[in-house]
PDB file of N, CA and C in Angstrom:
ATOM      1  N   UNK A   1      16.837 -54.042  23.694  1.00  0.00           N
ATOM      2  CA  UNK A   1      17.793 -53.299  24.497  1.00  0.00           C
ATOM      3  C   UNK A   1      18.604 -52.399  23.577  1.00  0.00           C
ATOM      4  N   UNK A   2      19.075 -51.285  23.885  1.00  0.00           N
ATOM      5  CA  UNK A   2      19.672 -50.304  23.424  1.00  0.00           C
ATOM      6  C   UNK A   2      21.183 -50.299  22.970  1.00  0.00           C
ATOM      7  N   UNK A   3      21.678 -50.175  22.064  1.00  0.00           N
ATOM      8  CA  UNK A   3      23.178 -50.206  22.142  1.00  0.00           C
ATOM      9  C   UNK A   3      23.806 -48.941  22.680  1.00  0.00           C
ATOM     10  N   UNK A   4      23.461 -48.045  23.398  1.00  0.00           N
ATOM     11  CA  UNK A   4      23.977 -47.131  24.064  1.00  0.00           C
ATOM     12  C   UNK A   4      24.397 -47.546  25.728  1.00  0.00           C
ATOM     13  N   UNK A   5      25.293 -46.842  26.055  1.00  0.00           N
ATOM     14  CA  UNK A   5      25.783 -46.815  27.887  1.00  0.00           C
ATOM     15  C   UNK A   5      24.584 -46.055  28.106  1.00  0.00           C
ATOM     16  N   UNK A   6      24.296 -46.690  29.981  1.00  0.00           N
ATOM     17  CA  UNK A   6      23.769 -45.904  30.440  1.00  0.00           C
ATOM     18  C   UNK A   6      24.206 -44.444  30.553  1.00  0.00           C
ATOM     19  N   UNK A   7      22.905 -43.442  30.221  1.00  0.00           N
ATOM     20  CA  UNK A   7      23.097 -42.140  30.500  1.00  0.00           C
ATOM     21  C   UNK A   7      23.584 -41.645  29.009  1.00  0.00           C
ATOM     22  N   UNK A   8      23.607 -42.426  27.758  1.00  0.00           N
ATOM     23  CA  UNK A   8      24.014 -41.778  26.529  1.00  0.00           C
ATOM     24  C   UNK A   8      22.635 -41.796  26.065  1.00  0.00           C
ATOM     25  N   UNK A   9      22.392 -40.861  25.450  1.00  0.00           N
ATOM     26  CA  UNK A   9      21.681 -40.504  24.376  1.00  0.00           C
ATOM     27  C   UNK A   9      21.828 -41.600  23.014  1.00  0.00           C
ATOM     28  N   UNK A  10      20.378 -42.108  22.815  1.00  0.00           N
ATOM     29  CA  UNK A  10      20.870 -42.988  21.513  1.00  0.00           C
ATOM     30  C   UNK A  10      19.456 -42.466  20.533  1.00  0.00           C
ATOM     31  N   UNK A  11      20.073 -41.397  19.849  1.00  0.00           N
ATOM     32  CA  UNK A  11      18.792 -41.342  18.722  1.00  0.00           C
ATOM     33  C   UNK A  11      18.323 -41.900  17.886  1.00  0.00           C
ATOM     34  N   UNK A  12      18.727 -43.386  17.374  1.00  0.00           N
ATOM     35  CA  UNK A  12      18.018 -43.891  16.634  1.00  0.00           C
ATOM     36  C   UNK A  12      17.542 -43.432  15.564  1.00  0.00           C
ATOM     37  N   UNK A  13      16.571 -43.349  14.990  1.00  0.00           N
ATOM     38  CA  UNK A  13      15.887 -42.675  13.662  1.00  0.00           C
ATOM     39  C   UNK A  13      15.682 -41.837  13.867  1.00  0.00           C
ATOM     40  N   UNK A  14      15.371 -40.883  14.924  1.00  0.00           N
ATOM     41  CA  UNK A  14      14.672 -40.031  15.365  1.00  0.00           C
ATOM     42  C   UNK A  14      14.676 -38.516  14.337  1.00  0.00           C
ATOM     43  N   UNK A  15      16.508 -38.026  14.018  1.00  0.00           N
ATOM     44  CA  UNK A  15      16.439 -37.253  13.269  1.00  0.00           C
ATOM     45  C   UNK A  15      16.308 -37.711  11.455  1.00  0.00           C
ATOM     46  N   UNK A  16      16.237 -38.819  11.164  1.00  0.00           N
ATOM     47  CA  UNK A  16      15.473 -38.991   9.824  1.00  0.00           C
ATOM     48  C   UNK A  16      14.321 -38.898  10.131  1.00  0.00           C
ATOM     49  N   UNK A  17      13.441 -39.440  11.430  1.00  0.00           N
ATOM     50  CA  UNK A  17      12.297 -38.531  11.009  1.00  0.00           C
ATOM     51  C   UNK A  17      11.713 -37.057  11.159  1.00  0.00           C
ATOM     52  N   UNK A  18      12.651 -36.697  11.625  1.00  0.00           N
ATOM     53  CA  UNK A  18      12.686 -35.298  12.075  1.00  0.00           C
ATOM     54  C   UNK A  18      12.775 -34.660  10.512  1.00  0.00           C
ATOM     55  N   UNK A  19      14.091 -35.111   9.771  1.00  0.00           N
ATOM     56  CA  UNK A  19      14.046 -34.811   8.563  1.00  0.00           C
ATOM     57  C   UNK A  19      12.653 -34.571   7.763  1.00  0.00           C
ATOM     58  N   UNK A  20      12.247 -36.132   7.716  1.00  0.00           N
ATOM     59  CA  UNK A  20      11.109 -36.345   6.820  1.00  0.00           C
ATOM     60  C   UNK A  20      10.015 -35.649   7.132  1.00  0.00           C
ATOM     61  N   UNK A  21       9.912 -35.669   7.963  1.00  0.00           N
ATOM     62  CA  UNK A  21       8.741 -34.285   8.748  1.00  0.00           C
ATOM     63  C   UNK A  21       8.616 -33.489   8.152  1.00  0.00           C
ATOM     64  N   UNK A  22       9.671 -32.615   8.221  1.00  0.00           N
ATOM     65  CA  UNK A  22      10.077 -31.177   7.246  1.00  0.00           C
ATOM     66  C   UNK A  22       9.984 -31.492   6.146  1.00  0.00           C
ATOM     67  N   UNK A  23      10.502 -32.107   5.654  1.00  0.00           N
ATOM     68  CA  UNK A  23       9.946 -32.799   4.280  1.00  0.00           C
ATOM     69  C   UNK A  23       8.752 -32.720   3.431  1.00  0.00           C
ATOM     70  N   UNK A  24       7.998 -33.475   4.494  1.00  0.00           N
ATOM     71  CA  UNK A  24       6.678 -33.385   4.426  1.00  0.00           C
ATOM     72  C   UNK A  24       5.817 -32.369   4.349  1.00  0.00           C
ATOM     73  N   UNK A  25       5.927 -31.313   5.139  1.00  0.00           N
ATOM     74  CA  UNK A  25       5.337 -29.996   6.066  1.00  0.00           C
ATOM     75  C   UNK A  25       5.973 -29.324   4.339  1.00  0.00           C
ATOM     76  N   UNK A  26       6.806 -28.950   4.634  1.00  0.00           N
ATOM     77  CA  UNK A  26       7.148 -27.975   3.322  1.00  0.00           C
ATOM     78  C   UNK A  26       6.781 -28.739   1.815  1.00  0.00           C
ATOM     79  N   UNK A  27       6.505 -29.683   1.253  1.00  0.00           N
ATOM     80  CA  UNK A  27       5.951 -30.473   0.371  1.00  0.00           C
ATOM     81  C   UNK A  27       4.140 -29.826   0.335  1.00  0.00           C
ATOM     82  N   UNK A  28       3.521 -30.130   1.349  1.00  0.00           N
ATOM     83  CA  UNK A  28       1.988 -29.271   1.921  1.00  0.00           C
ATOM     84  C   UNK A  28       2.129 -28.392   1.861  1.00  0.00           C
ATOM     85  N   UNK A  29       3.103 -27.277   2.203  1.00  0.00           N
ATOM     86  CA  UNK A  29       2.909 -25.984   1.925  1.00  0.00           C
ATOM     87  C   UNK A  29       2.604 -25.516   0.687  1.00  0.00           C
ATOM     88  N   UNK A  30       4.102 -26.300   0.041  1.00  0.00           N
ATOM     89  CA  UNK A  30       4.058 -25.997  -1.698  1.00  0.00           C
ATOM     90  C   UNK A  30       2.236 -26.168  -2.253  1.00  0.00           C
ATOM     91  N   UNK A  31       1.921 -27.559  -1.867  1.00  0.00           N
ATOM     92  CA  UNK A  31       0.697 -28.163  -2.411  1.00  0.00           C
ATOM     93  C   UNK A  31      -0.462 -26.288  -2.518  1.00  0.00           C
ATOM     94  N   UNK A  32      -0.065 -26.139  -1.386  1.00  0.00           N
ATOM     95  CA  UNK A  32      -1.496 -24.728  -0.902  1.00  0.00           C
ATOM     96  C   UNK A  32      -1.095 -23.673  -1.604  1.00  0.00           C
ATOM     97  N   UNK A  33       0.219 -23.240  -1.733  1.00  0.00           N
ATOM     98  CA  UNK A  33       0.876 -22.569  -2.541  1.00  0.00           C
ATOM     99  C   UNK A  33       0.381 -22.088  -3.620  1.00  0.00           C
ATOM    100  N   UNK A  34       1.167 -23.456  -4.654  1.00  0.00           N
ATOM    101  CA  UNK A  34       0.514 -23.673  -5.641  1.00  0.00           C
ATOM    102  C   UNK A  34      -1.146 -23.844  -6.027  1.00  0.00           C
ATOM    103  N   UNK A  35      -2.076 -24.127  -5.006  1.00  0.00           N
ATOM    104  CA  UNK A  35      -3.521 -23.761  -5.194  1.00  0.00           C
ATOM    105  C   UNK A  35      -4.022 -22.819  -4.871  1.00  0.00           C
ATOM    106  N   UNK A  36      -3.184 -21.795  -4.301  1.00  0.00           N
ATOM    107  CA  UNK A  36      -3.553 -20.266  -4.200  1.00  0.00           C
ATOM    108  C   UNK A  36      -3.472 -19.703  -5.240  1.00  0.00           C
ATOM    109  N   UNK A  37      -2.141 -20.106  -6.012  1.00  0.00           N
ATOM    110  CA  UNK A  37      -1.716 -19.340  -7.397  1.00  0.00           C
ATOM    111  C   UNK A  37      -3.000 -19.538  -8.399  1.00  0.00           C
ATOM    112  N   UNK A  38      -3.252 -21.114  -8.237  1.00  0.00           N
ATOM    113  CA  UNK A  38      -4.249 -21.457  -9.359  1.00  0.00           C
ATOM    114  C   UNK A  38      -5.862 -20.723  -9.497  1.00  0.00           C
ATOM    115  N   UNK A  39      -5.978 -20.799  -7.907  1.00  0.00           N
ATOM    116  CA  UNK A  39      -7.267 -20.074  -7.391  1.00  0.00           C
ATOM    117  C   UNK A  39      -7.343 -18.628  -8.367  1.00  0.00           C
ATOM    118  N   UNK A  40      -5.756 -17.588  -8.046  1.00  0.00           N
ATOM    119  CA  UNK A  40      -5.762 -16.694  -7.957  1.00  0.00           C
ATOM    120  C   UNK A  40      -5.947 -16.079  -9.183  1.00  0.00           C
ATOM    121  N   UNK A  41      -5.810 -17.203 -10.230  1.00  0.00           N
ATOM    122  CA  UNK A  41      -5.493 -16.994 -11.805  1.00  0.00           C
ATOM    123  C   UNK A  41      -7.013 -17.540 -12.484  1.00  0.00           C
ATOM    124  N   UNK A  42      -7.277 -18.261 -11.827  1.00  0.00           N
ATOM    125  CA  UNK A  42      -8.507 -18.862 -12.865  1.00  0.00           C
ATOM    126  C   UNK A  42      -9.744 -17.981 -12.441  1.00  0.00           C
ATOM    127  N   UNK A  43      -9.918 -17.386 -11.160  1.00  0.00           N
ATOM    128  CA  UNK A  43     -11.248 -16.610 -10.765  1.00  0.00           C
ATOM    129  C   UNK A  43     -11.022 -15.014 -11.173  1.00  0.00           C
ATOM    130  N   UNK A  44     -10.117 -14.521 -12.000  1.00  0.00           N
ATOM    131  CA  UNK A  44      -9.363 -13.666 -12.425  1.00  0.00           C
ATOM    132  C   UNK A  44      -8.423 -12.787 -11.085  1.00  0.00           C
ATOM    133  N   UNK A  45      -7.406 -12.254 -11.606  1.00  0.00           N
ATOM    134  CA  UNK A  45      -6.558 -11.833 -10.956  1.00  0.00           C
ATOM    135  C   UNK A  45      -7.301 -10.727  -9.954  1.00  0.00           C
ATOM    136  N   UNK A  46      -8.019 -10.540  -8.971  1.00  0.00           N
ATOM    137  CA  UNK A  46      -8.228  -9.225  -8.218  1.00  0.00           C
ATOM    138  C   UNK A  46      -7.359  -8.568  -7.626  1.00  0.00           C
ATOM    139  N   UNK A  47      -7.022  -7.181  -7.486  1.00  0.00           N
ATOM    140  CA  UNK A  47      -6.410  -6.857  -6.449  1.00  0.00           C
ATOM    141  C   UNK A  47      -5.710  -7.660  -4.866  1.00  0.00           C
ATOM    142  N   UNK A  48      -6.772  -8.205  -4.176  1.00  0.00           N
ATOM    143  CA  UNK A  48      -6.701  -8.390  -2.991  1.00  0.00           C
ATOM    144  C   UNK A  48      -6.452  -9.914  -2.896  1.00  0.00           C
ATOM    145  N   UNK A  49      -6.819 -10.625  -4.235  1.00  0.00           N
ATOM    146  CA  UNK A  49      -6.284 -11.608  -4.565  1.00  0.00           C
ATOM    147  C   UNK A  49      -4.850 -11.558  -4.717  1.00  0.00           C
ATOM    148  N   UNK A  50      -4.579 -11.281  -5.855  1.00  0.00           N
ATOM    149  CA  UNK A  50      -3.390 -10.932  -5.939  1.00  0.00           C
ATOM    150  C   UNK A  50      -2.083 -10.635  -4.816  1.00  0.00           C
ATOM    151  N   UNK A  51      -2.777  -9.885  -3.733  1.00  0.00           N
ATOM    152  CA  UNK A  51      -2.610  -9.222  -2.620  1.00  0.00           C
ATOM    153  C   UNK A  51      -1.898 -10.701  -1.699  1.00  0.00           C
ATOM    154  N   UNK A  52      -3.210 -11.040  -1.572  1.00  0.00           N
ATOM    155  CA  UNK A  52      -3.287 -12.853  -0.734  1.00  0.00           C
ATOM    156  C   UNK A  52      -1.519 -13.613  -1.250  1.00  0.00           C
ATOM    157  N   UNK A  53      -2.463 -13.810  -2.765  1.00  0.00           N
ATOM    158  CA  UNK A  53      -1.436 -14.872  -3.358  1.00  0.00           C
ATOM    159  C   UNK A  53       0.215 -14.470  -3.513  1.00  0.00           C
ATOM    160  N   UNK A  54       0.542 -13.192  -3.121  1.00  0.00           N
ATOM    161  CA  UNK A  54       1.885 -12.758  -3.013  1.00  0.00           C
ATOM    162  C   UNK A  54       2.465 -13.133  -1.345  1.00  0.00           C
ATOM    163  N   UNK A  55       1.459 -13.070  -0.723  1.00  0.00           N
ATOM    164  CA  UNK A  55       1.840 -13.240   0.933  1.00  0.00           C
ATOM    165  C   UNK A  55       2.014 -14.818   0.843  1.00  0.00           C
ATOM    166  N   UNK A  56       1.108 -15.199   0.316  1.00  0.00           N
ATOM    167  CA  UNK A  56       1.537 -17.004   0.443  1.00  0.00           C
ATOM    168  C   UNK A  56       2.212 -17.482   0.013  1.00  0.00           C
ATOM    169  N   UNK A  57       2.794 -16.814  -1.543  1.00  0.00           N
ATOM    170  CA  UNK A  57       4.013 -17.011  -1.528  1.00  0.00           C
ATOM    171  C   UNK A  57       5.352 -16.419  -1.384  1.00  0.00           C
ATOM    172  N   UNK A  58       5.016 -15.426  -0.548  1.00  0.00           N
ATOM    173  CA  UNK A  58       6.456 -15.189   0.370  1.00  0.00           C
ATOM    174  C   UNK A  58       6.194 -16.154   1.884  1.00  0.00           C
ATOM    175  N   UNK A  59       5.131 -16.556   2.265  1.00  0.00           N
ATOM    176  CA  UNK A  59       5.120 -17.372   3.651  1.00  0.00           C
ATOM    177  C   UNK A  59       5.514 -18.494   2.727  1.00  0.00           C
ATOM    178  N   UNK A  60       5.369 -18.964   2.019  1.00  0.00           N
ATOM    179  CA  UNK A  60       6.111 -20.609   1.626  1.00  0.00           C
ATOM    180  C   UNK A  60       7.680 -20.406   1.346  1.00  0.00           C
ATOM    181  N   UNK A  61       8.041 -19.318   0.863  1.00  0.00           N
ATOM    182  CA  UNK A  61       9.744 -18.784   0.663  1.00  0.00           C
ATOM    183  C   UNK A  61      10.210 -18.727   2.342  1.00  0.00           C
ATOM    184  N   UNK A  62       9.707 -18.119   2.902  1.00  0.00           N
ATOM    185  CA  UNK A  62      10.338 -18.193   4.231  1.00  0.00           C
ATOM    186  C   UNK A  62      10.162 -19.440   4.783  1.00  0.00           C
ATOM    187  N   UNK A  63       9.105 -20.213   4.888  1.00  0.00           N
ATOM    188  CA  UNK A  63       8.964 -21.312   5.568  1.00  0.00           C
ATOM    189  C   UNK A  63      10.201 -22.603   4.853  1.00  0.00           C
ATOM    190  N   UNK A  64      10.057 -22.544   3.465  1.00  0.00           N
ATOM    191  CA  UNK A  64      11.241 -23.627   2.834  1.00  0.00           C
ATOM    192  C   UNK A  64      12.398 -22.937   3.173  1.00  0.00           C
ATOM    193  N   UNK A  65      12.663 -21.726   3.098  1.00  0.00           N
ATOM    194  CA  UNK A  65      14.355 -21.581   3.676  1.00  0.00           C
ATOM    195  C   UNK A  65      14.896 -21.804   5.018  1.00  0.00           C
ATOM    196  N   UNK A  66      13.694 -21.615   5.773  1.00  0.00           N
ATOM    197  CA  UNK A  66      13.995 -22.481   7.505  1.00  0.00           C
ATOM    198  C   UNK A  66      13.901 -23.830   7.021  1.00  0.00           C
ATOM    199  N   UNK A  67      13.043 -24.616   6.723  1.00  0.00           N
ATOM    200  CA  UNK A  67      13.089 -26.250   6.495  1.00  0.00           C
ATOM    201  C   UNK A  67      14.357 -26.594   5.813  1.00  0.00           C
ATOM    202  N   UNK A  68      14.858 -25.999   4.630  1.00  0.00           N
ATOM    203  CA  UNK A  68      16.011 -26.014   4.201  1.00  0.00           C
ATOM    204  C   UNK A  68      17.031 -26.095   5.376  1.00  0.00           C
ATOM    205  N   UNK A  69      17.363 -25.070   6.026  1.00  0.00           N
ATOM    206  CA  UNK A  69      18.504 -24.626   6.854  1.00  0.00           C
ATOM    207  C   UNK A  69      18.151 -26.268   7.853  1.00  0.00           C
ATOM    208  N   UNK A  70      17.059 -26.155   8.430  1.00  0.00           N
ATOM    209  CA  UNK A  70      17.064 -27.466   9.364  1.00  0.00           C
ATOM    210  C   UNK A  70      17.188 -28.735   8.837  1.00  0.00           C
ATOM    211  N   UNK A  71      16.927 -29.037   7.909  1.00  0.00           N
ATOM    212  CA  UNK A  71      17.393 -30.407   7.317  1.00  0.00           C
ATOM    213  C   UNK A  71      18.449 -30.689   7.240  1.00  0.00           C
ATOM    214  N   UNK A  72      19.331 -29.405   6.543  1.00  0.00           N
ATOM    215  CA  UNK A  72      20.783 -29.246   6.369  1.00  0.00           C
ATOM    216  C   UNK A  72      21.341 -29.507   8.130  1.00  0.00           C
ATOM    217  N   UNK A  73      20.645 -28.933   8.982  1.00  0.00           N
ATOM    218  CA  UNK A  73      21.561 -29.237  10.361  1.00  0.00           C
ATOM    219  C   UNK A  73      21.669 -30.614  10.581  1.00  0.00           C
ATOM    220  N   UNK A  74      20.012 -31.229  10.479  1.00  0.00           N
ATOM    221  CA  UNK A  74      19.816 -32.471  10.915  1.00  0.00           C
ATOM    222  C   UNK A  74      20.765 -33.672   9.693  1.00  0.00           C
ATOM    223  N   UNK A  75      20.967 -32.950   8.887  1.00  0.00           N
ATOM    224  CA  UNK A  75      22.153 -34.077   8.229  1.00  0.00           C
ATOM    225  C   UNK A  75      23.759 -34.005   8.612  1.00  0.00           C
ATOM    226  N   UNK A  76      24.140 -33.277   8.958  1.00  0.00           N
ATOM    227  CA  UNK A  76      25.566 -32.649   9.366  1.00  0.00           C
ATOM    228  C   UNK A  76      25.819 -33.483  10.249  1.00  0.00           C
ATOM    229  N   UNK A  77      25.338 -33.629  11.448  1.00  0.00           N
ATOM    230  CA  UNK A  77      25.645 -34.270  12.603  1.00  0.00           C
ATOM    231  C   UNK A  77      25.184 -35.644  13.150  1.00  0.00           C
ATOM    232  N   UNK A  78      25.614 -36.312  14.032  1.00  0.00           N
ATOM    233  CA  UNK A  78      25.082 -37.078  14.694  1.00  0.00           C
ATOM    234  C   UNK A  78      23.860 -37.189  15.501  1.00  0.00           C
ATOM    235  N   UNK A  79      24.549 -35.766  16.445  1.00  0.00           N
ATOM    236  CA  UNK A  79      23.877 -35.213  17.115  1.00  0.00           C
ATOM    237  C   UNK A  79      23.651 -33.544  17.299  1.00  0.00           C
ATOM    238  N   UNK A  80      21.959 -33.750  16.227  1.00  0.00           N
ATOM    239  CA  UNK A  80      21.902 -32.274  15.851  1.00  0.00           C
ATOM    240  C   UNK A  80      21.293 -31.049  16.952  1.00  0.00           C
ATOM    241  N   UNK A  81      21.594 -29.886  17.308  1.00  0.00           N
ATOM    242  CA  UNK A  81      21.429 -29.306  17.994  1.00  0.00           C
ATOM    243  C   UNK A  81      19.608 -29.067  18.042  1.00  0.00           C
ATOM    244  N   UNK A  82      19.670 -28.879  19.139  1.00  0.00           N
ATOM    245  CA  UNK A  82      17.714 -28.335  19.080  1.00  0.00           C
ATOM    246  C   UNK A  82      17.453 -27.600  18.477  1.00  0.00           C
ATOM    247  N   UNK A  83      16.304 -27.497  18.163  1.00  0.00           N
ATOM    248  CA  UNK A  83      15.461 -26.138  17.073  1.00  0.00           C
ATOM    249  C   UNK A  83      15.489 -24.509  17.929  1.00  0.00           C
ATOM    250  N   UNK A  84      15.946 -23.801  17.498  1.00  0.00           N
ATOM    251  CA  UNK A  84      15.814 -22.846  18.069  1.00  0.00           C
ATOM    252  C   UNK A  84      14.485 -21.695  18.825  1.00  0.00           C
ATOM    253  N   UNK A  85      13.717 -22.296  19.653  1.00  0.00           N
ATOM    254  CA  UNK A  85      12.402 -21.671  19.958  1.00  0.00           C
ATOM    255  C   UNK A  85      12.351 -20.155  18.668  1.00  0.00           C
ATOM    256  N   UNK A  86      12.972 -18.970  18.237  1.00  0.00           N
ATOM    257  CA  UNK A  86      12.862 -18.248  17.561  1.00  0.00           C
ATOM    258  C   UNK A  86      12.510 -18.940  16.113  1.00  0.00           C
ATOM    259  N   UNK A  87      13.029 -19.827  15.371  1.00  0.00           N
ATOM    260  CA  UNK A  87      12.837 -20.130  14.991  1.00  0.00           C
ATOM    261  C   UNK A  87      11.491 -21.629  14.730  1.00  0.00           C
ATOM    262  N   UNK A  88      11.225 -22.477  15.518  1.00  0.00           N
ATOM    263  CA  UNK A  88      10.281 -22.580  15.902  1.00  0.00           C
ATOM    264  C   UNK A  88       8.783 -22.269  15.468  1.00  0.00           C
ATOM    265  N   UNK A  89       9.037 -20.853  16.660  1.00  0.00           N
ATOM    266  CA  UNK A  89       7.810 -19.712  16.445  1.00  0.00           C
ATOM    267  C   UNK A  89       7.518 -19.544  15.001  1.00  0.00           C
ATOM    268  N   UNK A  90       8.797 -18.877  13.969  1.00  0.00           N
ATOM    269  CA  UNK A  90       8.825 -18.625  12.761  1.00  0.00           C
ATOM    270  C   UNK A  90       7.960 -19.653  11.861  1.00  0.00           C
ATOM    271  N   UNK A  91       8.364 -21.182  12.277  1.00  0.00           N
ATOM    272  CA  UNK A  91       8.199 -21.736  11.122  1.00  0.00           C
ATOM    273  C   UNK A  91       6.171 -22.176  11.484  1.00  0.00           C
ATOM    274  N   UNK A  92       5.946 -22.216  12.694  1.00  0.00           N
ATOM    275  CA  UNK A  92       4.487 -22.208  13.329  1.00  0.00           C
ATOM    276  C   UNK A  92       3.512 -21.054  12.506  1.00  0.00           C
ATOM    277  N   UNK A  93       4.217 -19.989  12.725  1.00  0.00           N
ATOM    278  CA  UNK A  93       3.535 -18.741  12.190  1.00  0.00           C
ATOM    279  C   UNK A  93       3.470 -19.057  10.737  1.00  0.00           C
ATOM    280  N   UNK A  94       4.519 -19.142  10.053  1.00  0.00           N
ATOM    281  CA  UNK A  94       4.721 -19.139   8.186  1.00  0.00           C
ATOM    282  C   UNK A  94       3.383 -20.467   8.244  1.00  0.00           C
ATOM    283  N   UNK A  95       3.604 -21.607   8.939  1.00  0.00           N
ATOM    284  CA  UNK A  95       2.657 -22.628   8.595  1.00  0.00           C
ATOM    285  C   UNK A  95       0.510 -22.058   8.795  1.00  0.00           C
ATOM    286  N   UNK A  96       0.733 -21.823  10.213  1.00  0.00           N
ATOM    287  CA  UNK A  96      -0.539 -20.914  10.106  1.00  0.00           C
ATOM    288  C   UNK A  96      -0.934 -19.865   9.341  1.00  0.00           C
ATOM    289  N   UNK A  97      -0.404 -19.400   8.716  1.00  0.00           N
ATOM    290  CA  UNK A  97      -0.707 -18.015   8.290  1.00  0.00           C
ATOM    291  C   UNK A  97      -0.579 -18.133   6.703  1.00  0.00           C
ATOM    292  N   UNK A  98      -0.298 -19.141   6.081  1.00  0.00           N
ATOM    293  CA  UNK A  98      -0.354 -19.621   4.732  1.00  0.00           C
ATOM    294  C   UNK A  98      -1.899 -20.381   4.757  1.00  0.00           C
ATOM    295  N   UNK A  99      -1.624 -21.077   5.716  1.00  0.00           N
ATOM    296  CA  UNK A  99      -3.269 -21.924   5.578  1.00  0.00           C
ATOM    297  C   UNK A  99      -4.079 -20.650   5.691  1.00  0.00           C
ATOM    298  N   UNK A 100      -4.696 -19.565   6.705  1.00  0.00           N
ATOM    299  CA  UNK A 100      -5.047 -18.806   6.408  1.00  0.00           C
ATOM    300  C   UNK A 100      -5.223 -18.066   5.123  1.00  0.00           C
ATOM    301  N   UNK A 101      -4.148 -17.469   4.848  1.00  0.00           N
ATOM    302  CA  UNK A 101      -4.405 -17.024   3.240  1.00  0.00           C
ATOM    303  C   UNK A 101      -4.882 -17.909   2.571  1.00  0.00           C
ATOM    304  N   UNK A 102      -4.148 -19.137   2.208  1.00  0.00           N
ATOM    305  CA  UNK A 102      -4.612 -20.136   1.280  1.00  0.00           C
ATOM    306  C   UNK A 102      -6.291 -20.237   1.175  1.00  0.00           C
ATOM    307  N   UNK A 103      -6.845 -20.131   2.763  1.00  0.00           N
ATOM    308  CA  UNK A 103      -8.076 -20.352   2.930  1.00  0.00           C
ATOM    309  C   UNK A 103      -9.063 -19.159   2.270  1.00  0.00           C
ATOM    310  N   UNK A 104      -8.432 -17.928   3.064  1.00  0.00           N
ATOM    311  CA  UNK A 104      -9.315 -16.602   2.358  1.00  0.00           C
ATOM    312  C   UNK A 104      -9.310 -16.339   0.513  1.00  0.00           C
ATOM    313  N   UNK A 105      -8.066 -17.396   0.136  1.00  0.00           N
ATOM    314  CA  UNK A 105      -8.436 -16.942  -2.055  1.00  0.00           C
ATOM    315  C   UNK A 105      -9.849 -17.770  -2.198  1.00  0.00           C
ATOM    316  N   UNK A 106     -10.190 -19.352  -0.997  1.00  0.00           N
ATOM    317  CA  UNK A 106     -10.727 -20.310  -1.466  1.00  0.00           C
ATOM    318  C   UNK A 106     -12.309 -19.369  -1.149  1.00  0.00           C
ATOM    319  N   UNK A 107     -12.343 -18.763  -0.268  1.00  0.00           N
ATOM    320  CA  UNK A 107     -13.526 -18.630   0.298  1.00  0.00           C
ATOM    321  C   UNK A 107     -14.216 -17.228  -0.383  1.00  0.00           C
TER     322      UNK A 107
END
């Protein structure tokens, strides 16, 4: 049974794992990141390589400064406000679109 009144909200862990999530997610990014760079350096630097490995790592800079900002919310409060659908979208896109690149240095 819950230690909340009926009709309260009792989050429980919910935003540590919300935390750790992000955590996680931006930890994987770095991982692809960093194996784009490596890709990008050891098969020699190409143009379009080069090209790639600058986008992935500006999609991992944008994606850790949203994970940043949201962790920071989800620690502040009790009860942290929802994710902002704009943001959201943002951090969906930075996540797809790194694996993408990441994928096109590998291939």
């Amino acid at each position: 049974m819950s230690g909340a009144a009926p009709g309260e909200r009792d989050p429980g862990l919910q935003p540590e794992r919300t935390r750790l999530a992000w955590r996680r997610t931006t930890l994987s990014l770095t991982v692809a990141a960093v194996l784009a760079v490596r890709t990008t350096l050891h098969e020699g630097p190409t143009t379009p390589a080069v090209l790639a490995c600058a986008l992935c790592f500006a999609l991992w800079l944008a994606f850790l400064l949203l994970a940043h900002h949201r962790i920071r919310t989800l620690t502040r409060t009790a009860r942290p406000p929802a994710l902002p659908p704009r943001h959201a979208a943002t951090a969906a896109l930075c996540t797809v679109a790194l694996a993408i690149c990441a994928t096109a240095l590998i291939l």
